[in-house]
Protein backbone atom coordinates (compact mmCIF):
# COMPACT_ATOMS: atom_id res chain seq x y z
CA UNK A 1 -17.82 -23.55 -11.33
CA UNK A 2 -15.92 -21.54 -9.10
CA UNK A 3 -15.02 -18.20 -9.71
CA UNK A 4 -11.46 -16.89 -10.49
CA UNK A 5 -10.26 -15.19 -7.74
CA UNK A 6 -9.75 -11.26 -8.27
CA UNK A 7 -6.41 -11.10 -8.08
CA UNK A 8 -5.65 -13.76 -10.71
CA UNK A 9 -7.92 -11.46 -12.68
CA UNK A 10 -6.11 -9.13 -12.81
CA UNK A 11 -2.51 -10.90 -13.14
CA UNK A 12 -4.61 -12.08 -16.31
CA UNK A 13 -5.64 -8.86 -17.52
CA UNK A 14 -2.18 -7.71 -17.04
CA UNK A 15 -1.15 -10.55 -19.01
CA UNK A 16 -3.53 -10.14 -22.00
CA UNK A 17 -3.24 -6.49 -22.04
CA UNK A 18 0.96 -7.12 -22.67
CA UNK A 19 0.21 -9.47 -25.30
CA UNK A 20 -2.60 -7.66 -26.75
CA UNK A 21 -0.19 -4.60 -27.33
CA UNK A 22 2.92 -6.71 -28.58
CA UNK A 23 0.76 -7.72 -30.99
CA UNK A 24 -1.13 -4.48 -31.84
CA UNK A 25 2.44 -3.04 -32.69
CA UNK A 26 2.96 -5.32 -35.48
CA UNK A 27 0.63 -3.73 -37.37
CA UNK A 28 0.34 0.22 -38.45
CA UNK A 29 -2.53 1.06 -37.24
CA UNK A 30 -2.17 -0.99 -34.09
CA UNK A 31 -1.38 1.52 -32.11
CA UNK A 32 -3.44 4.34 -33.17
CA UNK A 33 -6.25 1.58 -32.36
CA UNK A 34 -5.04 0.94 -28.97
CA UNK A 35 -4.87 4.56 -28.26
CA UNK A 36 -8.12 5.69 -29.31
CA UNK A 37 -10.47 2.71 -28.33
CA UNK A 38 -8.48 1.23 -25.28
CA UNK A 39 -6.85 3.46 -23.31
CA UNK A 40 -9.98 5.86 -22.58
CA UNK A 41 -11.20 2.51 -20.50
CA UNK A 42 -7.82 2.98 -18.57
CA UNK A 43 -8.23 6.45 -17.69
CA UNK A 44 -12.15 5.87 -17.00
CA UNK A 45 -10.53 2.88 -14.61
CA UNK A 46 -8.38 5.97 -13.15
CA UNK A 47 -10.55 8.39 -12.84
CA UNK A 48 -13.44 6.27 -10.68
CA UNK A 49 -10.80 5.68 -8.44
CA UNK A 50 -9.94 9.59 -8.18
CA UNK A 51 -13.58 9.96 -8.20
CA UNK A 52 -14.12 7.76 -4.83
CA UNK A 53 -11.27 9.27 -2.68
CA UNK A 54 -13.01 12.38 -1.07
CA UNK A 55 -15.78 10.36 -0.05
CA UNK A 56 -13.86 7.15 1.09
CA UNK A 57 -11.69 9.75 3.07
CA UNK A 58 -14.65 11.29 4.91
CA UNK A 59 -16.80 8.07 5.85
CA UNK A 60 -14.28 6.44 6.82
CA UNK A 61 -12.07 8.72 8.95
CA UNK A 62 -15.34 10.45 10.78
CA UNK A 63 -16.19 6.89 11.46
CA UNK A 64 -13.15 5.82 12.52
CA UNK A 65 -12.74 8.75 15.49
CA UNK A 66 -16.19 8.87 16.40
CA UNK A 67 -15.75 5.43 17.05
CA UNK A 68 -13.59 6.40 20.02
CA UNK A 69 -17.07 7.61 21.82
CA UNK A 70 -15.28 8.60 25.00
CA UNK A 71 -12.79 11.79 24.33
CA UNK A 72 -11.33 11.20 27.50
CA UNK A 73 -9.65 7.93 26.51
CA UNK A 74 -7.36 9.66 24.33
CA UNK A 75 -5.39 11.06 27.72
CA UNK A 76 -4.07 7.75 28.27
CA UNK A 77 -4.95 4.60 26.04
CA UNK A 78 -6.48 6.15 23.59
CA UNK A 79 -3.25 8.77 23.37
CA UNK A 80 -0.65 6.28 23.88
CA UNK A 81 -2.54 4.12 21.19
CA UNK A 82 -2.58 6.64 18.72
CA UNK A 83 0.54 8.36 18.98
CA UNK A 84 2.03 4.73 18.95
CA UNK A 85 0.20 4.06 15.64
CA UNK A 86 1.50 7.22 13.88
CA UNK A 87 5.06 6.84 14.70
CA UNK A 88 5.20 2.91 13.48
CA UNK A 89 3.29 4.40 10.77
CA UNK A 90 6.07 7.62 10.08
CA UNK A 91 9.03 4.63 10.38
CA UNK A 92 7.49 2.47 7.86
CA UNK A 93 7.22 5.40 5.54
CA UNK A 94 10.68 6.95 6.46
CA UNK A 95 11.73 3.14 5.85
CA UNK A 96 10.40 2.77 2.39
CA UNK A 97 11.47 6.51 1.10
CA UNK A 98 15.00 5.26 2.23
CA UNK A 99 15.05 2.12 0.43
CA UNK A 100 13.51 3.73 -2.97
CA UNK A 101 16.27 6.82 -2.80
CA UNK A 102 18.73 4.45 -2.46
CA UNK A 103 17.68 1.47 -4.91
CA UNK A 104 16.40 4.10 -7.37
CA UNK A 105 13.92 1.20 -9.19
CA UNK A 106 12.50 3.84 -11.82
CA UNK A 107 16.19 5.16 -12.83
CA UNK A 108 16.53 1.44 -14.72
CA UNK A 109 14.33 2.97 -17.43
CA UNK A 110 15.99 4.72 -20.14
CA UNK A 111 15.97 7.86 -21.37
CA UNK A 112 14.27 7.56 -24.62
CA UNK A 113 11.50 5.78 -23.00
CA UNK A 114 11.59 8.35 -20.08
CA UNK A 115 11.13 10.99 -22.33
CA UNK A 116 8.16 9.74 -24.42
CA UNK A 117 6.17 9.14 -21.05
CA UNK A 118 7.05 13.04 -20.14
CA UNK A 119 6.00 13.90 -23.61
CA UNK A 120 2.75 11.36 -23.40
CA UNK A 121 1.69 13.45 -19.82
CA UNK A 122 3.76 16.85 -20.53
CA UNK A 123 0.24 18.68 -18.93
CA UNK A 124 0.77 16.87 -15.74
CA UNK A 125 4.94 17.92 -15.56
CA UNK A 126 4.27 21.23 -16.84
CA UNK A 127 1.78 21.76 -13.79
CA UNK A 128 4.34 19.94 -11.70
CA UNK A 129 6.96 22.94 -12.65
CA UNK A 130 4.18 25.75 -12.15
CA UNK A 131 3.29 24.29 -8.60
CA UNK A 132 6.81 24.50 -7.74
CA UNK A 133 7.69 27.98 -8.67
CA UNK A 134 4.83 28.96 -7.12
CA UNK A 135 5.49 27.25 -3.91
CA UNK A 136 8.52 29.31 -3.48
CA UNK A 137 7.04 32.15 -3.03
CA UNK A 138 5.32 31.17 0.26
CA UNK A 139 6.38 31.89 3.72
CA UNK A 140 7.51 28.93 5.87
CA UNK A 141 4.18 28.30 7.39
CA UNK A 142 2.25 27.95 4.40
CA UNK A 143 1.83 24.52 4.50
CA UNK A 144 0.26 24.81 8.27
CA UNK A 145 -2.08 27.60 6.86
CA UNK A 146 -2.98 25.27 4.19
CA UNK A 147 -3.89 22.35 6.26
CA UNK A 148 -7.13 24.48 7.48
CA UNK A 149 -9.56 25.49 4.50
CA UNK A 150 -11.57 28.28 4.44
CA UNK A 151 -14.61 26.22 2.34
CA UNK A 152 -14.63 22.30 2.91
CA UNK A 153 -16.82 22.05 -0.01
CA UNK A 154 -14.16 24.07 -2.25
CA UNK A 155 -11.35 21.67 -0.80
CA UNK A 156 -13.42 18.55 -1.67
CA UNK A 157 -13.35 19.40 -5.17
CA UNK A 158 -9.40 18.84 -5.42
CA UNK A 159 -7.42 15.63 -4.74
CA UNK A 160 -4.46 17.78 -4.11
CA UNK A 161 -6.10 19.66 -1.04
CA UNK A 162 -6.93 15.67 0.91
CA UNK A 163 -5.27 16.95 3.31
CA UNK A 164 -7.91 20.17 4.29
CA UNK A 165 -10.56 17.38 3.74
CA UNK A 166 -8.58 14.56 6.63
CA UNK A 167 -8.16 18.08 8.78
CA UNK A 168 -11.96 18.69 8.29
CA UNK A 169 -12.97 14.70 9.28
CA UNK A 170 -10.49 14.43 12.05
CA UNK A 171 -11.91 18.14 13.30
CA UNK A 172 -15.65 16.76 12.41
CA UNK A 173 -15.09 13.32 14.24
CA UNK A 174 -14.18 14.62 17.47
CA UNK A 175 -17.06 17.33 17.15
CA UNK A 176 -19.41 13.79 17.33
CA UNK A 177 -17.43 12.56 20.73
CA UNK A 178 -17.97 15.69 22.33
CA UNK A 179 -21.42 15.95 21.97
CA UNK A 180 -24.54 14.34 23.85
CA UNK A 181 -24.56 10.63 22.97
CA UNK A 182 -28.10 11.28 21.56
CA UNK A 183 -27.40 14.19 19.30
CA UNK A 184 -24.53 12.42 17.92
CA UNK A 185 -26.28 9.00 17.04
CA UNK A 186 -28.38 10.06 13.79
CA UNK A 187 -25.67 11.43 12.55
CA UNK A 188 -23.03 8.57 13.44
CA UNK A 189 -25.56 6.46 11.80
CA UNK A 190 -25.34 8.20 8.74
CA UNK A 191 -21.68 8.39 8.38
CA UNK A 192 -21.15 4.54 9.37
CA UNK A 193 -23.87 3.89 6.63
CA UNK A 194 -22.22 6.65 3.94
CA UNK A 195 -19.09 4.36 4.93
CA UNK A 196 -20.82 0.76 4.07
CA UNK A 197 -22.15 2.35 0.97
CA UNK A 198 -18.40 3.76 -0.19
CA UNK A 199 -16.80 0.33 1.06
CA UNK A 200 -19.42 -1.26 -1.32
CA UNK A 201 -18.74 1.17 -4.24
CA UNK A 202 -15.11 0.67 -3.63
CA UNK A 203 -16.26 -3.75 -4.23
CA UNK A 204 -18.02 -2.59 -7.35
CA UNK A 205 -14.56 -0.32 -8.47
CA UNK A 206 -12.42 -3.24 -8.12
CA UNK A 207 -14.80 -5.60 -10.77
CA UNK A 208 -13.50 -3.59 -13.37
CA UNK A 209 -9.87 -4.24 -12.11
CA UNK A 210 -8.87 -6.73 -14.49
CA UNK A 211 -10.09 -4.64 -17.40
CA UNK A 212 -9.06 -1.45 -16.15
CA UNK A 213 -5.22 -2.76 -16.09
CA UNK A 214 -5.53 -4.45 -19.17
CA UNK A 215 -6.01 -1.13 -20.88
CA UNK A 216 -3.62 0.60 -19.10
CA UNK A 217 -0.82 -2.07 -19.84
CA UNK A 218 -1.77 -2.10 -23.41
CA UNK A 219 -1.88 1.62 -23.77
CA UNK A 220 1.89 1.56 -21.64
CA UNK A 221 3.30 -0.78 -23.68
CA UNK A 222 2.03 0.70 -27.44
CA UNK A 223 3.16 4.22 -26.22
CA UNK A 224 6.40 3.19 -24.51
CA UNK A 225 7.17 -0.16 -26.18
CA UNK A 226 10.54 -1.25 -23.99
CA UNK A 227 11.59 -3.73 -21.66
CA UNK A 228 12.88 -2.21 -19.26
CA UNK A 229 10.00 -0.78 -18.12
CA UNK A 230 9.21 -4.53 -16.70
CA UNK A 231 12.36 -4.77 -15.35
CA UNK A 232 12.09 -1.12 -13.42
CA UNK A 233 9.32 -3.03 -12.27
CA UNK A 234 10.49 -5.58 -10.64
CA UNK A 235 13.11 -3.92 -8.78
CA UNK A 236 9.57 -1.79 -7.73
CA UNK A 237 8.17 -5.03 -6.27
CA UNK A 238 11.44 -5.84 -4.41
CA UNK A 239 11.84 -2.48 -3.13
CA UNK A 240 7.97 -2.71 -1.59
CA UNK A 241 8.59 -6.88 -0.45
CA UNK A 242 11.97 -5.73 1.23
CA UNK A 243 10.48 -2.52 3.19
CA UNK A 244 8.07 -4.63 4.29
CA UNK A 245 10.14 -7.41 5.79
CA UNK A 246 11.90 -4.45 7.60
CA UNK A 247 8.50 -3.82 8.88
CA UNK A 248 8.28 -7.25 10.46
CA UNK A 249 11.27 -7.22 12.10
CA UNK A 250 11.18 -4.14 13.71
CA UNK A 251 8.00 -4.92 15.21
CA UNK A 252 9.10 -8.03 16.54
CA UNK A 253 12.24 -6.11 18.20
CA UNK A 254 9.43 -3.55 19.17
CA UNK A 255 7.87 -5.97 21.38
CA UNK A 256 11.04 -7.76 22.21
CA UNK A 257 12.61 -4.48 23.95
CA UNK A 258 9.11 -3.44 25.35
CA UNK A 259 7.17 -6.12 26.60
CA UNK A 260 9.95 -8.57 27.27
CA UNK A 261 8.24 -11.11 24.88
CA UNK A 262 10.02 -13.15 21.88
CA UNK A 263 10.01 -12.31 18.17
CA UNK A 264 9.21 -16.74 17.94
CA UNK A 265 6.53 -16.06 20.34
CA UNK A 266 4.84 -12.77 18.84
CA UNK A 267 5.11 -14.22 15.40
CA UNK A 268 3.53 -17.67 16.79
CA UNK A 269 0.93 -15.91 18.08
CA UNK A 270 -0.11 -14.02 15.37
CA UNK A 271 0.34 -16.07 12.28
CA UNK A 272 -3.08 -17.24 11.96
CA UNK A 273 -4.11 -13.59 11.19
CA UNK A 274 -1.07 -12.96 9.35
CA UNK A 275 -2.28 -15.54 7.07
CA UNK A 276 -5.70 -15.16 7.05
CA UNK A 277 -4.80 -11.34 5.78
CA UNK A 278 -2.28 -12.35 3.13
CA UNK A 279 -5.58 -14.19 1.72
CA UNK A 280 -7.88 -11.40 2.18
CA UNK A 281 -5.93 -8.52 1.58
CA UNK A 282 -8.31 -7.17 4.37
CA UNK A 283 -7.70 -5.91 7.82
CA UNK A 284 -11.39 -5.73 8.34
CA UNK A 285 -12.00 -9.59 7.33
CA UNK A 286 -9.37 -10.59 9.98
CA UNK A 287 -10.27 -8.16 12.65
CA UNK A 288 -12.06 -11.05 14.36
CA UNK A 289 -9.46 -13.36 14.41
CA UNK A 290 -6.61 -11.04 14.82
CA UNK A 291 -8.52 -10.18 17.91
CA UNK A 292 -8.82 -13.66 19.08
CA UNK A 293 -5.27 -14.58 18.55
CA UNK A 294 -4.30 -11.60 20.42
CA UNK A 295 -6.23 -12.16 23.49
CA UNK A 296 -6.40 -15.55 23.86
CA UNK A 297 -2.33 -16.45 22.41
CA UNK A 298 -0.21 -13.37 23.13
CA UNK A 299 -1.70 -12.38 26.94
CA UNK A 300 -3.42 -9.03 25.74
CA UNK A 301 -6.73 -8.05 28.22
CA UNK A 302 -9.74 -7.62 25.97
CA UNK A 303 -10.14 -4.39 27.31
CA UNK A 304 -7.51 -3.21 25.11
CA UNK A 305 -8.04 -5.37 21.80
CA UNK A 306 -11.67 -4.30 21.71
CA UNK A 307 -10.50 -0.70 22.00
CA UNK A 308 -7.25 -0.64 20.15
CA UNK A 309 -7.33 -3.44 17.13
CA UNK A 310 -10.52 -1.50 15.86
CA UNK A 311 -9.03 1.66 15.83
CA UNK A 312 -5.95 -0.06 14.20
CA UNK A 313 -7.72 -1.75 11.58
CA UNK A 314 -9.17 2.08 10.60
CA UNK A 315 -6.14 4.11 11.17
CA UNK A 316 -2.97 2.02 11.31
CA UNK A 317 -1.81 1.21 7.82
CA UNK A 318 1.87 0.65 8.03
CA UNK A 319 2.28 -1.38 5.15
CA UNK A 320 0.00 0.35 2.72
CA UNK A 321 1.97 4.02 4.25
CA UNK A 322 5.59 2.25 3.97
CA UNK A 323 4.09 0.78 -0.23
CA UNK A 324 2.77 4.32 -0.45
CA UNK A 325 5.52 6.03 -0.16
CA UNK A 326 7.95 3.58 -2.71
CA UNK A 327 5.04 4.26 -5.23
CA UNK A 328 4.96 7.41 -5.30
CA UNK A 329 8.50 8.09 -5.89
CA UNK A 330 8.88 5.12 -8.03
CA UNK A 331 6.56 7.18 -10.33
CA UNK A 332 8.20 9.95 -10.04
CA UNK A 333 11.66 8.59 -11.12
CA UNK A 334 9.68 7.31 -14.36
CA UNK A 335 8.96 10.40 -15.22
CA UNK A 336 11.92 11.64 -14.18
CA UNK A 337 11.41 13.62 -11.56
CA UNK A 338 13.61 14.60 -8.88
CA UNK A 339 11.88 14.92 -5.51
CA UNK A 340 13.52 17.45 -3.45
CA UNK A 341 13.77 16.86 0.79
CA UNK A 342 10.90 19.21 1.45
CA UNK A 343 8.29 17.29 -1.11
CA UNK A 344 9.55 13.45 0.49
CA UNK A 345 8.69 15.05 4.04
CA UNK A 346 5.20 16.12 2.16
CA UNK A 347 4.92 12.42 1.28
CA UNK A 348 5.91 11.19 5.15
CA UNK A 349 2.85 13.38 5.65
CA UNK A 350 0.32 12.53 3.38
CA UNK A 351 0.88 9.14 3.50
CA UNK A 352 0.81 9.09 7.24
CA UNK A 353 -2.35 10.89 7.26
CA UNK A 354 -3.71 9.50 4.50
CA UNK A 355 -3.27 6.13 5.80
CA UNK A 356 -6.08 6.88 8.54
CA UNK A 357 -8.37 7.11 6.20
CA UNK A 358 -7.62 4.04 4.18
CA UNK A 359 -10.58 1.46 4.47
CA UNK A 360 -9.52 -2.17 5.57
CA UNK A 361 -10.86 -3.67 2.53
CA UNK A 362 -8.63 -4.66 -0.96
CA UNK A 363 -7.63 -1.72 -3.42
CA UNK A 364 -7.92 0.84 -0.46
CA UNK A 365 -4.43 1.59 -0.72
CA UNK A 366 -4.45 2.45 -4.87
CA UNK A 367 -7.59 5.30 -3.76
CA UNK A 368 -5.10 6.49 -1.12
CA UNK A 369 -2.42 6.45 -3.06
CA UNK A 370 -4.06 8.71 -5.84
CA UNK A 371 -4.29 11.36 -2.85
CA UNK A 372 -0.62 10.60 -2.12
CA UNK A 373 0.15 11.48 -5.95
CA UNK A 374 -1.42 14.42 -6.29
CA UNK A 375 -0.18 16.34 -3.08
CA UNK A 376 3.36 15.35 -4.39
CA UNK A 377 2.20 16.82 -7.96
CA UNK A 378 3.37 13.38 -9.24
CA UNK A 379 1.01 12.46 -12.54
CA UNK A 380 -1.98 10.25 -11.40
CA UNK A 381 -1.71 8.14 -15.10
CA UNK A 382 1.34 6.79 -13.58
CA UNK A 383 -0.41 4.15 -11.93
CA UNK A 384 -0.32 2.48 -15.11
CA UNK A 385 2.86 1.31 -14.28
CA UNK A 386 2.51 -0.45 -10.64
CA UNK A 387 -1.54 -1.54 -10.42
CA UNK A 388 -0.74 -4.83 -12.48
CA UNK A 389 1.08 -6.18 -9.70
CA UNK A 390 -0.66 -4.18 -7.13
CA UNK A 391 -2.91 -6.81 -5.71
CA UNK A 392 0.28 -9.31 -4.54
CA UNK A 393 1.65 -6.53 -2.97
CA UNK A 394 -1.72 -5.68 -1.71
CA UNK A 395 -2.21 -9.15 -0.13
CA UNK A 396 1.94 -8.75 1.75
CA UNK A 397 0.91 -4.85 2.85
CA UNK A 398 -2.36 -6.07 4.77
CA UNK A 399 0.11 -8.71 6.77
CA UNK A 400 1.95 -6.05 8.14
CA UNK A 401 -0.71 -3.72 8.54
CA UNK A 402 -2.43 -6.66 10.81
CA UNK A 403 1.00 -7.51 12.47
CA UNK A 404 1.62 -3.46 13.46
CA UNK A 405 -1.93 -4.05 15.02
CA UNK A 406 -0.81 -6.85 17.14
CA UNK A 407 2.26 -5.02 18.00
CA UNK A 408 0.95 -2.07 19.16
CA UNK A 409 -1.77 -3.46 21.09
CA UNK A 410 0.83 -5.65 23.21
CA UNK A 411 2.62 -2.20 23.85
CA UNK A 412 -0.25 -0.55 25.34
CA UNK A 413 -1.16 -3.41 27.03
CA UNK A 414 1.95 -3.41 29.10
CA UNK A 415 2.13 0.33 29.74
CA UNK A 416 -1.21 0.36 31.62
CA UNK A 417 -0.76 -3.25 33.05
CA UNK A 418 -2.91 -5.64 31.06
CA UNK A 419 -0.30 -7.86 29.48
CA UNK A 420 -0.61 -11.23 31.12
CA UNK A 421 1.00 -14.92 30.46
CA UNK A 422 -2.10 -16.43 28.01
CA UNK A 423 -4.75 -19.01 28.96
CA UNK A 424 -5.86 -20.41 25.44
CA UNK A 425 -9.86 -21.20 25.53
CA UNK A 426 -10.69 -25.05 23.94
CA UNK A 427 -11.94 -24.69 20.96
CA UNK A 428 -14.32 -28.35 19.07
CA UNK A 429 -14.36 -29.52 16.02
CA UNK A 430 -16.45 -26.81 14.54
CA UNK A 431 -14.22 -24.13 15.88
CA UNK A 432 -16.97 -23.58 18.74
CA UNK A 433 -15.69 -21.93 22.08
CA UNK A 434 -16.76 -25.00 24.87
């Protein structure tokens, strides 16, 4: 018999774990039940997630830039591909703080229930209100001087200092490019095999999925038993769809104003992988055929896909960035929190750096997103209220992560000449080139 697929495990463990608390709550001791014997499997859920971030950051990211090999590729296709990458990557963001500001999904919930969640995490906004004060007593470069830490170890030890520990692998990868090929090799090996290992932990992580959310649902529900929590919800979910059908578009006028090319054509080209990723939720699964499409149906030299759709797939996570960045102050407008400019430019930040180091593979984004959370001093438990419909989202965030990938890599193409009119190989039966 075949095996349910993941994320209708965890639409179902959503599912049980609101029915499982509508009907613990008919009874007195329901929800003492639910707090004492089924929420601690939420917060275990939570915490392995927290627990995997450091490391995910550093194999992947050292991997990722070490990957480039040659540093002198960076002065023109390796520069114009990242720079590209980060400011698709700062729109998308930019994009999604804009629509969440404006739709304001978390305001729908009351305040009754608001305040019982501040009460139910009160250590978490009390730190919130500490970290502030104390932040205005720093000079204006303080968050530059905090970007470089003294002790990477010491930083490691913190979710809310990711951003010292993405300096550090950024810093360590290119340390790897610039040494002899030889030297560098054990210790590439290492890291690419530290990053199978995480990847695989990250596999074992998302088996518990389905039960993790059906404690934290149940646990929501029993401690904050109201509606419109589901309905604060939903306008969540449209907030994250409609940012990322902004996405599309503007890469499809990208390309348009750039290379001259269609948004019909672009999108023709690339639907195969859009489609394959929407299955997948995995930029790494579709790398091959993303590549494929790319060469062989929208004119790009492999030259450039083998250089810059790798590199993409590692560091060029619009969608998860632009989802990211709705979460996070989603949360915070449950909790009632109001984000000033300066800590939504922190978020731009962290989510555009953080996105580097978010692995192509499903439930990436949620790690990341716990590193997005705690530089904004936003509580981590509030991921109660998005991961039940995290994995739909998950599977429309990889499409436009794969599409910015195409994008860009037609961009660079034509700014150092190897965009050309497409000569599709024949392909048999068995999907064999002849």
């Amino acid at each position: 018999m075949k095996k349910l697929a993941l994320h209708w495990q965890i639409l179902l463990g959503m599912l049980f774990g609101v029915l499982f608390a509508l009907g613990m709550v008919q009874f007195s001791w329901g929800p003492d039940f639910v707090k004492d014997w089924i929420k601690p499997f939420g917060s275990i859920f939570i915490n392995s997630l927290k627990l995997i971030a450091v490391p995910l950051i550093l194999a992947s990211l050292i991997k990722g830039v070490s990957d480039l090999k040659d540093i002198s590729k960076l002065s023109k296709m390796g520069g114009r591909t990242i720079i590209t990458y980060i400011v698709t990557t700062v729109i998308a963001v930019s994009i999604g703080l804009a629509i969440v500001n404006v739709v304001k999904p978390g305001r729908t919930i009351t305040e009754e229930t608001r305040n019982e969640l501040l009460e139910n995490y009160k250590g978490d906004a009390d730190k919130k209100i500490a970290d502030a004060e104390k932040q205005k007593e720093t000079g204006p470069l303080q968050a530059l001087e905090d970007l470089v830490p003294s002790n990477i170890f010491k930083a490691a030890t913190d979710n809310g200092n990711m951003l010292q520990v993405i300096f550090f692998a950024i810093f360590f990868g290119i340390g790897l490019i610039l040494i002899p090929e030889e030297q560098a090799k054990p210790v590439k090996a290492f890291f690419d095999g530290f990053n199978a290992v995480i990847l695989k932990l990250i596999d074992v992580i998302m088996l518990a999925a389905p039960y993790g959310v059906f404690a934290l649902l149940a646990a929501l529900i029993v401690e904050s038993p109201s509606a419109d929590l589901f309905v604060s919800l939903f306008y969540y979910a449209l907030c994250v769809v409609g940012g990322l059908s902004i996405m599309l578009g503007i890469y499809a006028i990208i390309v348009w104003i750039f290379t001259g090319k269609s948004p019909a054509y672009f999108f023709k080209g690339i639907s195969p992988a859009q489609l394959l990723a929407f299955s997948t939720s995995s930029s790494a699964a579709t790398l091959p055929v993303t590549m494929e499409r790319v060469e062989e149906h929208l004119g790009v030299d492999e030259e450039v896909t083998s250089f810059v759709l790798p590199i993409g797939a590692t560091i060029n996570m619009d969608g998860t960035s632009l989802y990211q960045a709705v979460a996070a102050v989603f949360i915070a407008q449950a909790f009632g929190m109001d984000l000033d400019f300066t800590t939504q430019l922190g978020i731009i930040a962290t989510a555009t750096l953080a996105s580097i180091g978010s692995a192509a593979v499903p439930g990436a984004g949620m790690v990341m997103l716990v590193i997005v959370l705690g530089q904004a001093g936003i509580p981590a438990a509030g991921l109660a209220l998005i991961f039940a419909i995290d994995r739909p989202l998950d599977m429309c965030r990889t499409t436009v992560n794969v599409t910015g990938d195409a994008a860009v890599s037609m961009l660079v193409a034509k700014s150092v000449g190897k965009l050309h009119t497409p000569k599709p190989k024949e392909w048999d039966d068995n999907y064999h080139q002849k």
